[in-house]
N, C-alpha and C. Protein backbone atom coordinates (compact mmCIF):
# COMPACT_ATOMS: atom_id res chain seq x y z
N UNK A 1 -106.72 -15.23 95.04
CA UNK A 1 -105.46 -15.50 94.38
C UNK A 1 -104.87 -14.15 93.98
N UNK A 2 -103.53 -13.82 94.36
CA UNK A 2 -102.66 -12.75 94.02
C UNK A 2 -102.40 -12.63 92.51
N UNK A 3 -101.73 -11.79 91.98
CA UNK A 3 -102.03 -11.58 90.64
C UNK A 3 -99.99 -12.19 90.64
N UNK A 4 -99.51 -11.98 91.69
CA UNK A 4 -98.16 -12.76 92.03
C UNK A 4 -98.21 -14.08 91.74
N UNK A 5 -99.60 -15.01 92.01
CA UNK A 5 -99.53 -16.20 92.08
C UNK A 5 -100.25 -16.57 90.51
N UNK A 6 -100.49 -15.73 90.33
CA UNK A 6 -101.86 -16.02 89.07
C UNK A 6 -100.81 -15.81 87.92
N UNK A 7 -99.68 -14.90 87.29
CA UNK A 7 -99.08 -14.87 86.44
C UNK A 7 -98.13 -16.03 86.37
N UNK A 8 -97.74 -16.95 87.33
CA UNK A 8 -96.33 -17.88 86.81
C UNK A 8 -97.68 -18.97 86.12
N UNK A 9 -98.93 -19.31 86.49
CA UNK A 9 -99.82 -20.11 86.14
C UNK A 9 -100.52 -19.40 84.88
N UNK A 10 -100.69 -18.19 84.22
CA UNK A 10 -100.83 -17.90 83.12
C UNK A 10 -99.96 -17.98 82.10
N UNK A 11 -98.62 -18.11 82.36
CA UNK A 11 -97.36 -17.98 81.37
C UNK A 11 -97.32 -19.69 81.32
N UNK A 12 -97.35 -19.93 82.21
CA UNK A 12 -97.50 -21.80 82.11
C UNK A 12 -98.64 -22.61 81.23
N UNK A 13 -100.22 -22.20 81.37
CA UNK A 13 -101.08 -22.05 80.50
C UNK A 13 -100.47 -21.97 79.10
N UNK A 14 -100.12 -20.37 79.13
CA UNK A 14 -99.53 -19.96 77.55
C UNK A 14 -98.76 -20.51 76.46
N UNK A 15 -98.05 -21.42 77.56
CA UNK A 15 -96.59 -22.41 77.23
C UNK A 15 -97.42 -23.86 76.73
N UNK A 16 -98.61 -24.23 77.26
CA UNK A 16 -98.92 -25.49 76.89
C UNK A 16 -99.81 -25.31 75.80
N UNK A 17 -100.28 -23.99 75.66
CA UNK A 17 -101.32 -23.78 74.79
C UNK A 17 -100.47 -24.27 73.47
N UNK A 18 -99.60 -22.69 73.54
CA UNK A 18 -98.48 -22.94 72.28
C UNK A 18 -97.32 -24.41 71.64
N UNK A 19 -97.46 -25.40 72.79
CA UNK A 19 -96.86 -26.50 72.47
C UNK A 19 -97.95 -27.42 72.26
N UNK A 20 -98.57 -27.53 72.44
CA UNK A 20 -100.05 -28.48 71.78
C UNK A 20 -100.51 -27.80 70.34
N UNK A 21 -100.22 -26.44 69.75
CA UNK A 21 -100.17 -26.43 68.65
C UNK A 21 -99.32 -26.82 68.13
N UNK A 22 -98.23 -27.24 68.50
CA UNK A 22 -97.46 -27.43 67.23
C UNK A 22 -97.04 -29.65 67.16
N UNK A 23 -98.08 -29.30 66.44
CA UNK A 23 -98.48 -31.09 65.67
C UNK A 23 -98.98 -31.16 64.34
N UNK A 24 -98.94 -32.40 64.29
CA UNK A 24 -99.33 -32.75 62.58
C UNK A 24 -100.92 -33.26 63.15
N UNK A 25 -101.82 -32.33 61.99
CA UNK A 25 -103.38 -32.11 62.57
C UNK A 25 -104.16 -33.37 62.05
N UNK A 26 -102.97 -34.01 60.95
CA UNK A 26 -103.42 -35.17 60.72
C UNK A 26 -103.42 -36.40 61.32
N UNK A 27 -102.09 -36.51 62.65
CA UNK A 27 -101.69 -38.00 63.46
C UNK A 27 -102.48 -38.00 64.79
N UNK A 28 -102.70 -39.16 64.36
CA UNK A 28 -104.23 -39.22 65.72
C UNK A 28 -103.05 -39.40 67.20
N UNK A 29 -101.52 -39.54 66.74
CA UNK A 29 -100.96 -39.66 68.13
C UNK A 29 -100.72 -38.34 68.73
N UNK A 30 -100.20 -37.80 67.53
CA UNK A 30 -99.81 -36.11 67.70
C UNK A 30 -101.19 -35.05 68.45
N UNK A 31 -102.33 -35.53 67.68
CA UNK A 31 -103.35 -34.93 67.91
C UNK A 31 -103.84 -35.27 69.64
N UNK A 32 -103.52 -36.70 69.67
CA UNK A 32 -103.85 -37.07 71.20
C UNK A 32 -102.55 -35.88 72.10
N UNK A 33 -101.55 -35.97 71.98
CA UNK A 33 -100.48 -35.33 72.90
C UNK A 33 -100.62 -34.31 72.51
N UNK A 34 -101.01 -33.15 71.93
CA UNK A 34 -101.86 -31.90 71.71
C UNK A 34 -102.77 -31.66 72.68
N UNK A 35 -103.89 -32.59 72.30
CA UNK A 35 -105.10 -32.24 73.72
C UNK A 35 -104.88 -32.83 74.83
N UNK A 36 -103.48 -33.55 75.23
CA UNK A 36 -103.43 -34.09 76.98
C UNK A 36 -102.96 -33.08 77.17
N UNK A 37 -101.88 -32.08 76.26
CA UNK A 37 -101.10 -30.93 76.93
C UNK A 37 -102.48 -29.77 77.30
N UNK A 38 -103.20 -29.40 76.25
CA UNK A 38 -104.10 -28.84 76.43
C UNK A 38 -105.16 -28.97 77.62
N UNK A 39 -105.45 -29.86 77.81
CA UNK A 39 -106.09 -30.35 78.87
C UNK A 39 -105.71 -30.63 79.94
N UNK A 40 -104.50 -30.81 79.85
CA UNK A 40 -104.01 -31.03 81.41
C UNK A 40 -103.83 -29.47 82.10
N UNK A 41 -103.45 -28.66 81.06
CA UNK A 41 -103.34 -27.56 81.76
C UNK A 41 -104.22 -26.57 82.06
N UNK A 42 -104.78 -26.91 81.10
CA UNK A 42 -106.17 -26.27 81.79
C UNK A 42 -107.24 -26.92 82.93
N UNK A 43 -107.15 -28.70 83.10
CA UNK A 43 -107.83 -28.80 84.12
C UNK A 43 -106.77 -28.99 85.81
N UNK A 44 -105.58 -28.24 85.40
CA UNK A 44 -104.76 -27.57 86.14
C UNK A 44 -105.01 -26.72 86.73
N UNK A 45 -105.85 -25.78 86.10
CA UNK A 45 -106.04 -24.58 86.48
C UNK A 45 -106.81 -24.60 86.84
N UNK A 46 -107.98 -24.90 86.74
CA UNK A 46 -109.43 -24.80 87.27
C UNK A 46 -109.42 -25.98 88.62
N UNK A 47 -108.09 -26.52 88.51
CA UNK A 47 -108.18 -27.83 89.48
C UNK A 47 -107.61 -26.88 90.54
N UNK A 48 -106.96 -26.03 90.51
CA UNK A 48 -106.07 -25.07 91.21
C UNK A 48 -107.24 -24.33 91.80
N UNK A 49 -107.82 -23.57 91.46
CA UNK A 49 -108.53 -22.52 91.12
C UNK A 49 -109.69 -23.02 92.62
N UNK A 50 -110.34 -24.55 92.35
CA UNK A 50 -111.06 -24.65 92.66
C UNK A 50 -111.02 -25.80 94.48
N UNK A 51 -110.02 -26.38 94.17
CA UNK A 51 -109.44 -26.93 95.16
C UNK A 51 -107.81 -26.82 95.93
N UNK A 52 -107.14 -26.14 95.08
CA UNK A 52 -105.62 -26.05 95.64
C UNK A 52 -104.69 -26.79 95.19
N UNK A 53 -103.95 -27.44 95.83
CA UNK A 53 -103.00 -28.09 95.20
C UNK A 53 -103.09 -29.94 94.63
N UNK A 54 -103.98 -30.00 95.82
CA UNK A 54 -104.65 -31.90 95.21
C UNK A 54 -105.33 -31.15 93.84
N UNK A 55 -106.57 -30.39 94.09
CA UNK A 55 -106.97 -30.09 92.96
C UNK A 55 -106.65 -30.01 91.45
N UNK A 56 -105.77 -29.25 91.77
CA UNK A 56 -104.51 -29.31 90.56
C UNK A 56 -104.25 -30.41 89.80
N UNK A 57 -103.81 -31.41 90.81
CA UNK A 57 -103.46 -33.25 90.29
C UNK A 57 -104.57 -33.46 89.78
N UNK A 58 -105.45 -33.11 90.44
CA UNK A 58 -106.58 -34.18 90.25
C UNK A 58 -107.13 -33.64 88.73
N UNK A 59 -106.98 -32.10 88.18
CA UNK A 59 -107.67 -31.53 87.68
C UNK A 59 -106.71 -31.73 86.33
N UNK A 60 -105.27 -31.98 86.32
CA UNK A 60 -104.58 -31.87 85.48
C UNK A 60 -104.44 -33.66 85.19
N UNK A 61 -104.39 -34.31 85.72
CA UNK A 61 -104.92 -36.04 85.00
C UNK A 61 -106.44 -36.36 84.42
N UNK A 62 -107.37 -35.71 84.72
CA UNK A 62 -108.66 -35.36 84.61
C UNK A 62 -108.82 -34.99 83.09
N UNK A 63 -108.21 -33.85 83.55
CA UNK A 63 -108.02 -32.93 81.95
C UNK A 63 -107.25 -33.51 80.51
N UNK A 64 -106.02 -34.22 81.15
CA UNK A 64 -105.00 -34.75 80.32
C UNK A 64 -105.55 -36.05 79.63
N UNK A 65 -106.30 -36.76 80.60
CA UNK A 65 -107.17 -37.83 79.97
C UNK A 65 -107.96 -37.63 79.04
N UNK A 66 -108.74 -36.59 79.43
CA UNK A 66 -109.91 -36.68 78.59
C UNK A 66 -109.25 -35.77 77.35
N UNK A 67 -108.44 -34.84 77.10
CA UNK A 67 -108.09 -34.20 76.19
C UNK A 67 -107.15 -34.93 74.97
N UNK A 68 -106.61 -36.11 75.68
CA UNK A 68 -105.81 -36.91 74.54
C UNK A 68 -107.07 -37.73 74.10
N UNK A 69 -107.97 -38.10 74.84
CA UNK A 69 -108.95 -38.94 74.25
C UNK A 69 -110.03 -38.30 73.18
N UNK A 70 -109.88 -36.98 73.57
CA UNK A 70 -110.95 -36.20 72.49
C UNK A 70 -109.97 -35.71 71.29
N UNK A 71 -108.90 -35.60 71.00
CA UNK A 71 -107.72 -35.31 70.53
C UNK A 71 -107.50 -36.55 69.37
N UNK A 72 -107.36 -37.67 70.21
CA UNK A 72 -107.57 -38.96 69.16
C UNK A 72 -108.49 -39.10 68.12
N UNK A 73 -110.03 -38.77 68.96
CA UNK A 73 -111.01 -39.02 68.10
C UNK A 73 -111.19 -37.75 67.28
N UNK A 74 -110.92 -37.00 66.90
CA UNK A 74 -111.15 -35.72 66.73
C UNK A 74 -110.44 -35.34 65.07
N UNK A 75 -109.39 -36.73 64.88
CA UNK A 75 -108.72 -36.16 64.21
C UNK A 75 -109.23 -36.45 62.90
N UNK A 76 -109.14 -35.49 62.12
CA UNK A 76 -109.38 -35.52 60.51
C UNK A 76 -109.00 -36.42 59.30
N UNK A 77 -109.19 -36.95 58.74
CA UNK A 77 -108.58 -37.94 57.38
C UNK A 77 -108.32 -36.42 56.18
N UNK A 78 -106.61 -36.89 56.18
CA UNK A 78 -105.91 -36.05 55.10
C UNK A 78 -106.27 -35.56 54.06
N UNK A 79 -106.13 -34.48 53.58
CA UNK A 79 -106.38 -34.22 52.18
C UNK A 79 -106.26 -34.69 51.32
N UNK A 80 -106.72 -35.17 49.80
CA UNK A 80 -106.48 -36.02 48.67
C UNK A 80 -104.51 -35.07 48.90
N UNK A 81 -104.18 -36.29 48.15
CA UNK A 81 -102.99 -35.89 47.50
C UNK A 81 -103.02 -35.09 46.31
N UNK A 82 -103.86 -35.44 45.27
CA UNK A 82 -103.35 -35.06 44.14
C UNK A 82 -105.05 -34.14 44.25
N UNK A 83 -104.71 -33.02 43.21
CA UNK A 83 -105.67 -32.24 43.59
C UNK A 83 -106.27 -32.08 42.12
N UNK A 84 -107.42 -32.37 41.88
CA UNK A 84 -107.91 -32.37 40.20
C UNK A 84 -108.13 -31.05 40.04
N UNK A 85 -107.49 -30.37 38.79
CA UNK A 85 -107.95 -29.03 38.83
C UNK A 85 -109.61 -29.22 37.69
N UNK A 86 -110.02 -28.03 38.30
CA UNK A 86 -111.44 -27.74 37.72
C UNK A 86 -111.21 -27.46 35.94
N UNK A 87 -112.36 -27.87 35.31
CA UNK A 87 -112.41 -28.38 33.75
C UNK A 87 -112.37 -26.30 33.64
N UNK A 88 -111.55 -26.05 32.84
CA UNK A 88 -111.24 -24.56 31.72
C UNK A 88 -112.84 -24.15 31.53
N UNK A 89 -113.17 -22.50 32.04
CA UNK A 89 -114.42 -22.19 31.72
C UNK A 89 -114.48 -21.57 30.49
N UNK A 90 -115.41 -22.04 29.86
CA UNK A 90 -115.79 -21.72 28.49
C UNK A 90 -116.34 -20.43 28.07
N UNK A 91 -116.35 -19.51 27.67
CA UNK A 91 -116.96 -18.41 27.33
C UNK A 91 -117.99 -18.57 26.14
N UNK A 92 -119.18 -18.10 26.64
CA UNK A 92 -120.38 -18.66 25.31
C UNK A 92 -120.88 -16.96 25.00
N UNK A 93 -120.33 -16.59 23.80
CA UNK A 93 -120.64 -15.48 23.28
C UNK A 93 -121.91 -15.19 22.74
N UNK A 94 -122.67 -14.71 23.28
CA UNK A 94 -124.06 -14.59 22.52
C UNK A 94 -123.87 -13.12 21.33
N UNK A 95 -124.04 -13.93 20.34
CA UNK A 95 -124.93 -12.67 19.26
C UNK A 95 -125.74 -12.44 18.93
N UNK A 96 -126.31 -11.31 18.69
CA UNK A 96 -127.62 -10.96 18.58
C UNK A 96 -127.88 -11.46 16.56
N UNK A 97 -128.89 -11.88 16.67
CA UNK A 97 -129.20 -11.80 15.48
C UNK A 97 -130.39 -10.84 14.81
N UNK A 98 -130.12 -10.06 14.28
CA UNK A 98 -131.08 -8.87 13.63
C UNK A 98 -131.72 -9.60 12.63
């Protein structure tokens, strides 16, 4: 692979990386369409990489599947809302007694 052919597929990579971050880390839908983007493009690449252009398909539905499905399960339960602050620390002065 030419480094001609290899850069429009790294900037493409770069592009899905950066749009699969940007979701709410809490919605198991958001989180699923995060890791299909993620995954599709990366088993894009290696689908590329390793077979050509079927490869690709094959590697980027492959990827997209399994990345919204690990994406779903993956996702976290929210932070409390209300946040208890910690009880005031006490200062315990020791004196000496002579």
């Amino acid at each position: 692979m030419t480094f001609g052919r290899l850069r429009p597929l790294a900037l493409a990579g770069g592009l899905l990386l950066g749009l699969g971050a940007c979701t709410n880390p809490y919605s198991p839908g958001q989180r699923a369409a995060g890791g299909a983007l993620i995954g599709a493009g990366g088993g894009a690449a290696l689908g590329a990489l390793a077979g050509g252009g079927e490869g690709a398909a094959v590697g980027a539905i492959a990827g997209g599947l399994a990345g919204a499905a690990i994406g779903a399960a993956t996702t976290p339960s929210p932070p409390s809302r209300y946040y208890r602050r910690p009880p005031p620390r006490r200062h315990h002065y020791h004196h000496r007694h002579w």
